[in-house]
N, C-alpha and C. Protein backbone atom coordinates (compact mmCIF):
# COMPACT_ATOMS: atom_id res chain seq x y z
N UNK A 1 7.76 -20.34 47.27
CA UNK A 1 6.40 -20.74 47.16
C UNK A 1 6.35 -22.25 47.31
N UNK A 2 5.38 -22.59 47.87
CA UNK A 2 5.05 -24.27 48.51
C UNK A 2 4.56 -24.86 47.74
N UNK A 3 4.23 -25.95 47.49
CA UNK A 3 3.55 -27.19 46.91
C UNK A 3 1.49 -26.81 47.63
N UNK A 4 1.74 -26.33 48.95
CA UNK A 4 0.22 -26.08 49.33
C UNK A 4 -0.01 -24.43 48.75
N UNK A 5 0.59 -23.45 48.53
CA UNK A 5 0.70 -22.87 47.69
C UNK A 5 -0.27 -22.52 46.80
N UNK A 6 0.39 -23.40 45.53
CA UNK A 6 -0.08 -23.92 44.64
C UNK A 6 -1.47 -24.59 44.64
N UNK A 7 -1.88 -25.33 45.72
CA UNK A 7 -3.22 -26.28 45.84
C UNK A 7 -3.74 -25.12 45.97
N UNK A 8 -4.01 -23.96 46.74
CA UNK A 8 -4.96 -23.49 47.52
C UNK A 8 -5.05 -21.85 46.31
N UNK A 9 -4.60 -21.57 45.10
CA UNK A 9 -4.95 -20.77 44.60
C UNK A 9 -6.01 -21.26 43.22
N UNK A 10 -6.84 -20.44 43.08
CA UNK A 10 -7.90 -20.80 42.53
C UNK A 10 -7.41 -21.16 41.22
N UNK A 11 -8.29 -22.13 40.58
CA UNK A 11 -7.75 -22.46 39.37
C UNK A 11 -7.95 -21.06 37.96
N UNK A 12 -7.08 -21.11 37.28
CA UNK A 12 -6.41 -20.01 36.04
C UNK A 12 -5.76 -18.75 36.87
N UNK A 13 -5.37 -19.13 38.15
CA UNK A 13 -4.87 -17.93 38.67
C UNK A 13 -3.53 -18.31 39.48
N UNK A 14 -2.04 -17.76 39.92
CA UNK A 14 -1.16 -18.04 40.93
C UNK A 14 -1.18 -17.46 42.21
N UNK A 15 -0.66 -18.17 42.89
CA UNK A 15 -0.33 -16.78 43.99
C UNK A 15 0.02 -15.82 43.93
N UNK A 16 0.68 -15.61 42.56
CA UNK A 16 1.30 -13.97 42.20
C UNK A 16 0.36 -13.47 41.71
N UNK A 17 -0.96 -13.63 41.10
CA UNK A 17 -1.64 -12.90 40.26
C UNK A 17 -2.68 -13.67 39.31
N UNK A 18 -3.24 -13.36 38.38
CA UNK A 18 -3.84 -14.22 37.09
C UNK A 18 -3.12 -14.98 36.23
N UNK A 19 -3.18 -16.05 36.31
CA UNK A 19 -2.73 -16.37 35.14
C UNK A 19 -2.27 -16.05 33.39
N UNK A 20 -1.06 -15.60 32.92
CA UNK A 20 -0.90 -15.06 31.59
C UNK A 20 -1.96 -16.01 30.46
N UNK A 21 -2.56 -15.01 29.54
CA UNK A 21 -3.36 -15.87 28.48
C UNK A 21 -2.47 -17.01 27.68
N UNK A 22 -3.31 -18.15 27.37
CA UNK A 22 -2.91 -18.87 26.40
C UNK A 22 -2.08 -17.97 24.91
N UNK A 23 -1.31 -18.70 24.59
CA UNK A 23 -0.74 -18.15 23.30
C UNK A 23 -1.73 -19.16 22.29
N UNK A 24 -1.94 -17.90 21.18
CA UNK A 24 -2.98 -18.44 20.41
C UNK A 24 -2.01 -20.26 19.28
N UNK A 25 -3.27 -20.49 19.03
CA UNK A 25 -3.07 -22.29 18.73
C UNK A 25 -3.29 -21.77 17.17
N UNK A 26 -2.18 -21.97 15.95
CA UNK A 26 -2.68 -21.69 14.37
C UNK A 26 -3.69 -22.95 14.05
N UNK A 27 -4.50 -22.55 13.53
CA UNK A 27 -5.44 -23.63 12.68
C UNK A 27 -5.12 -23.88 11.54
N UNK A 28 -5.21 -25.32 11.40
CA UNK A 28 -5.27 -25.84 10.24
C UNK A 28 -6.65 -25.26 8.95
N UNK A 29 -6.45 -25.41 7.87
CA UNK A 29 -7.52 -25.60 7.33
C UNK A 29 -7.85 -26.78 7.20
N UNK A 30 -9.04 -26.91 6.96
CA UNK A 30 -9.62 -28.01 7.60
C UNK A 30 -9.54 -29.21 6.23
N UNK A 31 -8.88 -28.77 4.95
CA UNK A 31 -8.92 -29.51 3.86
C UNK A 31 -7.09 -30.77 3.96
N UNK A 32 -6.72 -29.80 4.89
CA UNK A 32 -4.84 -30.42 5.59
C UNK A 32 -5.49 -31.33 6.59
N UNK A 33 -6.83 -31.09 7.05
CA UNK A 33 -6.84 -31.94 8.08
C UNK A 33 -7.36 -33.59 8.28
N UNK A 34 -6.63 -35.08 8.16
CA UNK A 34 -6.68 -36.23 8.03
C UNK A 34 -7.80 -36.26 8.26
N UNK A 35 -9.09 -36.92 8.07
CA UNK A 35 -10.19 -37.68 9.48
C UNK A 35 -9.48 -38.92 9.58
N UNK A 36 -9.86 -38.72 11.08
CA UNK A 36 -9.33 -40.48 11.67
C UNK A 36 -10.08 -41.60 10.75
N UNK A 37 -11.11 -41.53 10.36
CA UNK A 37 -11.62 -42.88 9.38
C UNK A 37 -10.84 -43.17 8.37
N UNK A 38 -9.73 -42.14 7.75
CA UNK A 38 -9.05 -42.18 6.74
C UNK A 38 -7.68 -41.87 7.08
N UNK A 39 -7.52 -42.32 8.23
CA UNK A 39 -5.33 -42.32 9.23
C UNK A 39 -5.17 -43.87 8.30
N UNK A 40 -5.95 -44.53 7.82
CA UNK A 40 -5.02 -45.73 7.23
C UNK A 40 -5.12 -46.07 5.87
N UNK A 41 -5.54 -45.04 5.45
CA UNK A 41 -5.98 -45.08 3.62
C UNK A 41 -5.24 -43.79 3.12
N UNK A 42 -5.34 -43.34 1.79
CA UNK A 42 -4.92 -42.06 1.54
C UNK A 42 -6.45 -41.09 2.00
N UNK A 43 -5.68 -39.71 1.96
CA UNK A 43 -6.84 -38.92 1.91
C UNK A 43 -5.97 -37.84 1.12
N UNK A 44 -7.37 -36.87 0.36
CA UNK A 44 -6.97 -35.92 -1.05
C UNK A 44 -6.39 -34.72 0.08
N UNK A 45 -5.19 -34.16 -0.59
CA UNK A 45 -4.92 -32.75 0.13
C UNK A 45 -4.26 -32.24 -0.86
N UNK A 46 -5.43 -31.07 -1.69
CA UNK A 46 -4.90 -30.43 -2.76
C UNK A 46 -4.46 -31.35 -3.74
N UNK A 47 -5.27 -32.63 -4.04
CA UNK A 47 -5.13 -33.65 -5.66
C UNK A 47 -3.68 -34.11 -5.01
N UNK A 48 -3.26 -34.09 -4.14
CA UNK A 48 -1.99 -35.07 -3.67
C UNK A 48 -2.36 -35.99 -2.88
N UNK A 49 -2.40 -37.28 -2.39
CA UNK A 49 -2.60 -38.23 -1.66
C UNK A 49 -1.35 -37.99 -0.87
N UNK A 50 -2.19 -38.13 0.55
CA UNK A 50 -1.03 -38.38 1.73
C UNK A 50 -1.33 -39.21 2.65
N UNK A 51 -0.45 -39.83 3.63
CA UNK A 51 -1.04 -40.90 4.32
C UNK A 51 -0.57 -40.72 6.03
N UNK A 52 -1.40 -41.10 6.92
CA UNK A 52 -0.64 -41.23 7.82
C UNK A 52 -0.18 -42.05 8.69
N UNK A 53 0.13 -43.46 8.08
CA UNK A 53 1.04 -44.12 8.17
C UNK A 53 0.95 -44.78 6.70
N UNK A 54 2.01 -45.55 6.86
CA UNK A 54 2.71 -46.54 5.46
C UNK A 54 1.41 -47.73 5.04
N UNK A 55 1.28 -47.24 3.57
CA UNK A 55 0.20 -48.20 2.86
C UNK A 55 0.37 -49.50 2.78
N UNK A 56 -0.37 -50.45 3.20
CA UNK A 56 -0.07 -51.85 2.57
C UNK A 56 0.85 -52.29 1.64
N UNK A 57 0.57 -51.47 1.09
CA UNK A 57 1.49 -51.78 -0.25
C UNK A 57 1.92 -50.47 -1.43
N UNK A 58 2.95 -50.20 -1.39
CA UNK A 58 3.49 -48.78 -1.98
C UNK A 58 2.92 -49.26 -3.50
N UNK A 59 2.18 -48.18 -4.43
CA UNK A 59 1.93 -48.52 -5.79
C UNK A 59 3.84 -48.30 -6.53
N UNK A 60 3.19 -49.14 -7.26
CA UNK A 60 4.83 -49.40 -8.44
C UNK A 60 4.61 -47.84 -8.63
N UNK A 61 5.78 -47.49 -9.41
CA UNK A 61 6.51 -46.21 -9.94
C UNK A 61 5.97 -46.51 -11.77
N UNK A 62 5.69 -45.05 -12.29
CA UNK A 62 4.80 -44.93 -13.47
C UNK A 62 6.12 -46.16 -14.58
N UNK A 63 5.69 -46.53 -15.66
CA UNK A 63 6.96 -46.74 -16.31
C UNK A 63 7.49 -45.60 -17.35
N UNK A 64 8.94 -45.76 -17.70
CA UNK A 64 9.32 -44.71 -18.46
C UNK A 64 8.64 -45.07 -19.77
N UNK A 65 8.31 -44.38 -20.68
CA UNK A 65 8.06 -44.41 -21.97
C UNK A 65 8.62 -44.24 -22.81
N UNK A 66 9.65 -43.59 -22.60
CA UNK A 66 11.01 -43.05 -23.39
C UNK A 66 11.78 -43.77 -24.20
N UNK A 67 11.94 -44.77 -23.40
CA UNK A 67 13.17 -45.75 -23.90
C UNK A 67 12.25 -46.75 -24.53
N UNK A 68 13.21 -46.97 -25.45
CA UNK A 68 12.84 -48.37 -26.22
C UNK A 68 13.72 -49.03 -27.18
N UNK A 69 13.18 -50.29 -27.77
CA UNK A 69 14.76 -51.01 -27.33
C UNK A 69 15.54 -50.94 -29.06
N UNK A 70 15.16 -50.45 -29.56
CA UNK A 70 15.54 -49.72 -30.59
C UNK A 70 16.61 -48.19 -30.53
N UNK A 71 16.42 -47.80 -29.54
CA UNK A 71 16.73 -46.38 -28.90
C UNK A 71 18.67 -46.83 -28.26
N UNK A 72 17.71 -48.69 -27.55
CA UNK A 72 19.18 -48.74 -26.73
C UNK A 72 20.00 -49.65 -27.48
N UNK A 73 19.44 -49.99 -28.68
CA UNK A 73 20.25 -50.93 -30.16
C UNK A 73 21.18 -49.96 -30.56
N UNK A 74 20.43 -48.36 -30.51
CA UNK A 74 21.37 -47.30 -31.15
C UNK A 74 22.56 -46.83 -30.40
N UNK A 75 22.22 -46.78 -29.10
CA UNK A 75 23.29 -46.78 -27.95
C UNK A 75 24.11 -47.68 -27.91
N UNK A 76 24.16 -48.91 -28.17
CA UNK A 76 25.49 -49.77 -28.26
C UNK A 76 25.93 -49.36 -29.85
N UNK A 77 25.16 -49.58 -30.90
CA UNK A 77 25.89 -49.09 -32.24
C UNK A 77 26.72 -47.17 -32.38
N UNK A 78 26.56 -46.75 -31.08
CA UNK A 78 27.41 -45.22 -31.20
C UNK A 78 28.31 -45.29 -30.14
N UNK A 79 28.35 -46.39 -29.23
CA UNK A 79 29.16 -46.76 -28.61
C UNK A 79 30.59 -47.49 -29.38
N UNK A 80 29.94 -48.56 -30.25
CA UNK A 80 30.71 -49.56 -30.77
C UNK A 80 31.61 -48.61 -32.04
N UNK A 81 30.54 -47.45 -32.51
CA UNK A 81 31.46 -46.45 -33.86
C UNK A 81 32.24 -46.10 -33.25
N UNK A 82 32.11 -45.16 -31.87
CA UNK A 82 33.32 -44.73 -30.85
C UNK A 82 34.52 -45.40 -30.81
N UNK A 83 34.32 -47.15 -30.43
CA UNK A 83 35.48 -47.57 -30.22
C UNK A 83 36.23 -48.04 -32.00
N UNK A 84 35.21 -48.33 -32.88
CA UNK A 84 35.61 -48.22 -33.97
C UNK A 84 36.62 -47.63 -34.50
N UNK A 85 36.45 -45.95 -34.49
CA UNK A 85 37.30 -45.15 -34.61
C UNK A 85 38.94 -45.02 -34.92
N UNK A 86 39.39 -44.83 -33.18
CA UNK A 86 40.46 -45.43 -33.12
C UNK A 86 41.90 -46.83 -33.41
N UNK A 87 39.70 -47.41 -32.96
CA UNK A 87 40.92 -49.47 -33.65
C UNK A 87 41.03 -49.38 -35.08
N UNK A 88 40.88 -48.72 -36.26
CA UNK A 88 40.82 -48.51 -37.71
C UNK A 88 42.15 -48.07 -38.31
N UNK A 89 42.51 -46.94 -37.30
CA UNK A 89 43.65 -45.87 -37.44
C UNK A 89 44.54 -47.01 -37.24
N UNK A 90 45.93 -47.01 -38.08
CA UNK A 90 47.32 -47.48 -37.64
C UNK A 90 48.13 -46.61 -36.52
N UNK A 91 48.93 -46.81 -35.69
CA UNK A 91 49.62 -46.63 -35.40
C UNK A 91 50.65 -45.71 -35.90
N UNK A 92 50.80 -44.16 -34.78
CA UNK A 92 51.42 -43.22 -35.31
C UNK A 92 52.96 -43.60 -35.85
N UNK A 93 53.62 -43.34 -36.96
CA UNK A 93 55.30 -43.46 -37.51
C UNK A 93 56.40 -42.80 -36.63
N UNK A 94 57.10 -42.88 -36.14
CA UNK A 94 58.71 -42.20 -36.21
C UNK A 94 57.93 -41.47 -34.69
N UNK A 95 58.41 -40.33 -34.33
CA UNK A 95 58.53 -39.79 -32.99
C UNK A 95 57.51 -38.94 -32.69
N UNK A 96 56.28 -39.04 -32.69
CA UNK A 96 54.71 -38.21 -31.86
C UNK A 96 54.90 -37.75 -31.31
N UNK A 97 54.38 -36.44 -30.44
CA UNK A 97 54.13 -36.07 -29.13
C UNK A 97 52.66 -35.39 -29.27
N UNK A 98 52.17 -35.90 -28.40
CA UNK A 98 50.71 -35.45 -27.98
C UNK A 98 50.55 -33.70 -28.01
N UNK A 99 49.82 -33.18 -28.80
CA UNK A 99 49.85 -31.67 -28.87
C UNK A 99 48.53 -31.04 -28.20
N UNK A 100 49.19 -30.69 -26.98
CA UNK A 100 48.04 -30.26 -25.92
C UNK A 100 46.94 -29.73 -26.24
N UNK A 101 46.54 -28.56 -27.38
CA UNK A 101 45.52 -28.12 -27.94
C UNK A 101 44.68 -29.00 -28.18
N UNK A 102 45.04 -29.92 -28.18
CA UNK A 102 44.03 -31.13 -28.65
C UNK A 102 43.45 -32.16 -27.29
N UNK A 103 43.49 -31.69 -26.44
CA UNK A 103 43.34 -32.21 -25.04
C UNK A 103 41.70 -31.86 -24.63
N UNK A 104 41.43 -30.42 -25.00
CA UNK A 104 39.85 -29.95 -24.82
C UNK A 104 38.86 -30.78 -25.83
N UNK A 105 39.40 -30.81 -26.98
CA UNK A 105 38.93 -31.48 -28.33
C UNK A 105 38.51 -32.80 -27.60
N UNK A 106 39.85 -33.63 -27.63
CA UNK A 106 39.41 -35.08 -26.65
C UNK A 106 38.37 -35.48 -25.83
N UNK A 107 38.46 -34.65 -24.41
CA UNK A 107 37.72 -34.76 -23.43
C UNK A 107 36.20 -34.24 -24.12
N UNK A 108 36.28 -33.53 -24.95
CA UNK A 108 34.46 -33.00 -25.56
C UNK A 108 34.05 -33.92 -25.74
N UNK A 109 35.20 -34.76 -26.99
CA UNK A 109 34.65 -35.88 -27.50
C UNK A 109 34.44 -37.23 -26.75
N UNK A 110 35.04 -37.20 -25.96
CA UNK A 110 34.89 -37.99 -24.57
C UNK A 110 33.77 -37.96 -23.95
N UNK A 111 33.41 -36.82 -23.71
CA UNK A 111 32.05 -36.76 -22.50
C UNK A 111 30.75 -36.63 -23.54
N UNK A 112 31.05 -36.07 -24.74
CA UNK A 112 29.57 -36.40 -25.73
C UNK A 112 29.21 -37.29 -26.14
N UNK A 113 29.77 -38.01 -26.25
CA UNK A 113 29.62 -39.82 -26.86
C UNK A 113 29.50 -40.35 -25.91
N UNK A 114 29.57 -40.28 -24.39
CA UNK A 114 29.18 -40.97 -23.22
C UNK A 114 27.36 -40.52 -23.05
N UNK A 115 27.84 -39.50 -23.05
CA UNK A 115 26.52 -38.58 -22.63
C UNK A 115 25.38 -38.84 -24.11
N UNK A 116 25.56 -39.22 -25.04
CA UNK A 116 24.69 -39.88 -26.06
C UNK A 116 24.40 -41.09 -26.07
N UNK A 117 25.23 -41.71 -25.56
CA UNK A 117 25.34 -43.52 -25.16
C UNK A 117 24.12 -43.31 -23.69
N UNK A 118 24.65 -42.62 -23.09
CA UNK A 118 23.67 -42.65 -21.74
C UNK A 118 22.61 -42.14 -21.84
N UNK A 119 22.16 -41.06 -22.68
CA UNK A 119 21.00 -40.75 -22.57
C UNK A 119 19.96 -41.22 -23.56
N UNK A 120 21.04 -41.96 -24.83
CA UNK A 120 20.01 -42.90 -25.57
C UNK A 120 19.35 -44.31 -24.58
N UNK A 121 20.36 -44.96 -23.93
CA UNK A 121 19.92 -45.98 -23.56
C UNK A 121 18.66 -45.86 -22.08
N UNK A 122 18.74 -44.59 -22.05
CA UNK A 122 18.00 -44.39 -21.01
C UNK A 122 16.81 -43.96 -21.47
N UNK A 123 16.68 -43.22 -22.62
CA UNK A 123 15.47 -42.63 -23.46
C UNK A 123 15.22 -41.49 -23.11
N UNK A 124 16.36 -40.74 -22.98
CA UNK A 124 16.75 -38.93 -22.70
C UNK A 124 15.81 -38.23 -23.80
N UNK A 125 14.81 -37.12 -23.80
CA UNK A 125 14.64 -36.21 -24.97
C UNK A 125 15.64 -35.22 -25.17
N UNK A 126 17.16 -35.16 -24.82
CA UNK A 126 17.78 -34.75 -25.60
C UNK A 126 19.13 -35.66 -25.96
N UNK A 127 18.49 -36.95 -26.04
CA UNK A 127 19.47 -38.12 -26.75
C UNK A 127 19.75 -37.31 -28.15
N UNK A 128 19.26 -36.97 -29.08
CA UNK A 128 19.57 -36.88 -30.14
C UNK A 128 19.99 -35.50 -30.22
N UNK A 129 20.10 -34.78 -29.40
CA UNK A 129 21.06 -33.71 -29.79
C UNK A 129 22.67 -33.63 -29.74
N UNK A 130 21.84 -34.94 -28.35
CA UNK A 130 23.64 -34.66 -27.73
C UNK A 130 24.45 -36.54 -28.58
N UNK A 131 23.56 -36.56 -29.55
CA UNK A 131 24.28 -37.29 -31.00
C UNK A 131 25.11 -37.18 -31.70
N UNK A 132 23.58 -35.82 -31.96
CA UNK A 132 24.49 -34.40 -33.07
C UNK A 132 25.80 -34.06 -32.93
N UNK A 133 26.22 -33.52 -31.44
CA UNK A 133 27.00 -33.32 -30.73
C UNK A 133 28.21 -34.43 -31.08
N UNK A 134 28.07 -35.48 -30.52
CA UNK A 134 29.25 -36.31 -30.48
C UNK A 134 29.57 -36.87 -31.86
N UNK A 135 28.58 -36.98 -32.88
CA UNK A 135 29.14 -37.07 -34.27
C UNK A 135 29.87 -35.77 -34.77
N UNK A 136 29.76 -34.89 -34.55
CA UNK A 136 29.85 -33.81 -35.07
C UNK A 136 31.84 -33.82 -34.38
N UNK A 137 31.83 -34.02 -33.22
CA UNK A 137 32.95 -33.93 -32.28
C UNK A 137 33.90 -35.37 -32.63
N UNK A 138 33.17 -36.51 -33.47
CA UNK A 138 33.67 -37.50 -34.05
C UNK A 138 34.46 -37.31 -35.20
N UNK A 139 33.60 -36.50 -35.92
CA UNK A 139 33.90 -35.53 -37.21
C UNK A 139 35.51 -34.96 -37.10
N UNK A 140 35.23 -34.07 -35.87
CA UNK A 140 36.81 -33.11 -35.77
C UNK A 140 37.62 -33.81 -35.43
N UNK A 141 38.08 -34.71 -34.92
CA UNK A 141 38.89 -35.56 -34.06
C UNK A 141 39.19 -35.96 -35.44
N UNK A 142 38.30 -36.43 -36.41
CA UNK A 142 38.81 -37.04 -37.41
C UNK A 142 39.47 -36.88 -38.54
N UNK A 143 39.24 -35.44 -38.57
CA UNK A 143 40.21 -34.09 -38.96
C UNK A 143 41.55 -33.56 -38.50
N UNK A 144 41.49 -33.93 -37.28
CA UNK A 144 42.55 -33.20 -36.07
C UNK A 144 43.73 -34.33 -36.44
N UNK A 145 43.29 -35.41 -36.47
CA UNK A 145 44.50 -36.52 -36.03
C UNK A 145 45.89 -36.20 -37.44
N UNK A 146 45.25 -36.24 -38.95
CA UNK A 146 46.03 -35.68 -39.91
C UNK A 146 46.72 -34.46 -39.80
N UNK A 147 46.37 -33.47 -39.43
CA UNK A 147 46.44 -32.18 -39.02
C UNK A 147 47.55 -32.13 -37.82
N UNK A 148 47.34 -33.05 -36.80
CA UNK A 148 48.47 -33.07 -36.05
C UNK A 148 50.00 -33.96 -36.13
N UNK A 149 49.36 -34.42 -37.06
CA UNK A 149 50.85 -34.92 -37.70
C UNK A 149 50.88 -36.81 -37.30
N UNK A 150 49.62 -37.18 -36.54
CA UNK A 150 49.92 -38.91 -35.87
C UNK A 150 49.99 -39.70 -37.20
N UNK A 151 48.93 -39.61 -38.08
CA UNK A 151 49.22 -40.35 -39.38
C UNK A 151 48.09 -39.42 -40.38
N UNK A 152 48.99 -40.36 -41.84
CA UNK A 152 49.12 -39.08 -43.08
C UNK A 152 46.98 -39.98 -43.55
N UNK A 153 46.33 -39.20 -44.31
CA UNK A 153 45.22 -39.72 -44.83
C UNK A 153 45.91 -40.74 -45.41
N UNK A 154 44.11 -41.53 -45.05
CA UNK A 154 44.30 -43.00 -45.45
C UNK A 154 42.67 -43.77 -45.50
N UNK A 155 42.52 -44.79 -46.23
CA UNK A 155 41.79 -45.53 -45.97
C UNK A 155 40.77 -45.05 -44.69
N UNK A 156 41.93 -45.23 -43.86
CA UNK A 156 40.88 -44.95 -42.29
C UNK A 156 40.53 -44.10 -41.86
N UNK A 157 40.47 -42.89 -42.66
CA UNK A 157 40.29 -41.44 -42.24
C UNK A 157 38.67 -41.68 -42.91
N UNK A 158 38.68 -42.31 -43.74
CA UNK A 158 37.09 -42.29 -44.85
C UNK A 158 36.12 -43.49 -44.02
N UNK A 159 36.79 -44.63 -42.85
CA UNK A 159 36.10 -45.23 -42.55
C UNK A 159 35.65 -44.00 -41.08
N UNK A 160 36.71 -43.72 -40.90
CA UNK A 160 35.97 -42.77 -39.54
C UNK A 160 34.98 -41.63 -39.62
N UNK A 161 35.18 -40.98 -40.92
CA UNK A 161 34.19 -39.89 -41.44
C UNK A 161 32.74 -41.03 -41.81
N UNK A 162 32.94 -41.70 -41.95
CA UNK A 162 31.64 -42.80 -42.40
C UNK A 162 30.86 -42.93 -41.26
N UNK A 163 31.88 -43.63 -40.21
CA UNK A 163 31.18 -43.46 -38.28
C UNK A 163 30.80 -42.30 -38.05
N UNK A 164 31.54 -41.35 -38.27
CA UNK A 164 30.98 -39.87 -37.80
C UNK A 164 29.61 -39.49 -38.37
N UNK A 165 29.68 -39.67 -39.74
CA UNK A 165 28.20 -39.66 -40.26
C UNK A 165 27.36 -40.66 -40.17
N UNK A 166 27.35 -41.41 -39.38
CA UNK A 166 26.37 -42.20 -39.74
C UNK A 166 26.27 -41.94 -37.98
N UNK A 167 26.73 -41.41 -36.89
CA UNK A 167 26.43 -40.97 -35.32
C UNK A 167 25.63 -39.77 -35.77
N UNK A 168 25.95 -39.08 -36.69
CA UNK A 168 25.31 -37.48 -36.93
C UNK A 168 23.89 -37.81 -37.75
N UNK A 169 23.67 -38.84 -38.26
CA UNK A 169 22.39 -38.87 -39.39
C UNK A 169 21.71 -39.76 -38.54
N UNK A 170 22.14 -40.61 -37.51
CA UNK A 170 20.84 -41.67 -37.06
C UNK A 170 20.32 -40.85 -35.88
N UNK A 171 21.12 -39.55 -35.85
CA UNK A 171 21.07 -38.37 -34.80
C UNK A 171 20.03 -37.23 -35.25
N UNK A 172 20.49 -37.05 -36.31
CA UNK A 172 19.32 -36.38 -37.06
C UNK A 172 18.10 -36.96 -37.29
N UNK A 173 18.02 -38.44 -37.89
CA UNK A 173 16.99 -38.83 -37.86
C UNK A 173 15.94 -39.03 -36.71
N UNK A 174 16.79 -39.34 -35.51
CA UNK A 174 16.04 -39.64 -34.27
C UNK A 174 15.48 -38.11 -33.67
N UNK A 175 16.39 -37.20 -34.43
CA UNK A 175 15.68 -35.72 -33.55
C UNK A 175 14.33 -35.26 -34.33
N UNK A 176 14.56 -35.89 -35.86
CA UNK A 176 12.94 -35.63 -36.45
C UNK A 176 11.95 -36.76 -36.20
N UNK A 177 12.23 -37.82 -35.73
CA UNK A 177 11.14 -38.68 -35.48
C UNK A 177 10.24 -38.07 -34.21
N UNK A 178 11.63 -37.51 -33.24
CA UNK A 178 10.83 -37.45 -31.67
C UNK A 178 10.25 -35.51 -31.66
N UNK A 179 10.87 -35.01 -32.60
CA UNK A 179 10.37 -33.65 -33.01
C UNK A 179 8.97 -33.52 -32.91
């Protein structure tokens, strides 16, 4: 078939025949649909603002309410009991070995006292559970260490139960304030 062909058959039709129908076009509803008076402002679609292109100026992001600086005073003071802890204890006597059962214990107590440090200073609503949590996990560790034989009770077993309670009660307290 030619290029003159083509010129000389009537328009919506080929030389082979009629033209196949259009395939149907979906419609918008008409509430999705921009007006051009409003392509450079927002317009409402379903209580969401959308734009179609980039606003002058992006609005700031809401602020958190959560945090406050009392919240992240408490986050360095359950941080600082954490490292407390350990620097209190002397140094194990005569020949230790690390007793693996106590490896899950660790890492709990490891990732709950991070995860209370982080979600206080951030102003998490479940900062104060996961308090509970790491005092509570402060608690056993502080139990475990006599028990495994590193050193005999002492002095520093009563300063670490003191840290532990006082991560578990400013934990408690903060879960009934925000309750």
């Amino acid at each position: 078939m030619s290029l003159a062909d083509h010129r000389s058959a009537a328009p919506g039709t080929t030389p082979a025949g009629p033209a196949p129908a259009p395939l149907p076009v979906p419609v918008e509803p008409a509430a999705a649909v921009v007006p051009p008076a409003a392509a450079t402002g927002p317009a409402e679609v379903a209580g969401v603002a959308t734009y179609a292109s980039a606003p002058p100026h992006w609005p700031a992001p809401p602020a958190r309410s959560g945090r406050t600086t009392g919240q992240q005073a408490l986050a360095v003071a359950f941080a600082l009991a954490w490292i407390a802890c350990p620097a209190v204890e002397p140094m194990p006597t005569g020949e230790v070995h690390y007793a693996l059962w106590q490896l899950p214990i660790d890492l709990a107590a490891v990732g709950s006292i991070v995860a209370a440090v982080v979600a206080l200073w951030r102003g998490s609503r479940y900062a104060a559970r996961l308090g509970l949590v790491a005092g509570a996990l402060m608690a056993v560790m502080t139990i475990i260490c006599p028990l495994a034989g590193h050193t005999p009770v002492g002095w520093w077993t009563w300063v670490q139960a003191g840290l532990s309670l006082f991560v578990m009660a400013s934990s408690a307290a903060l879960h009934r304030r925000t309750a």
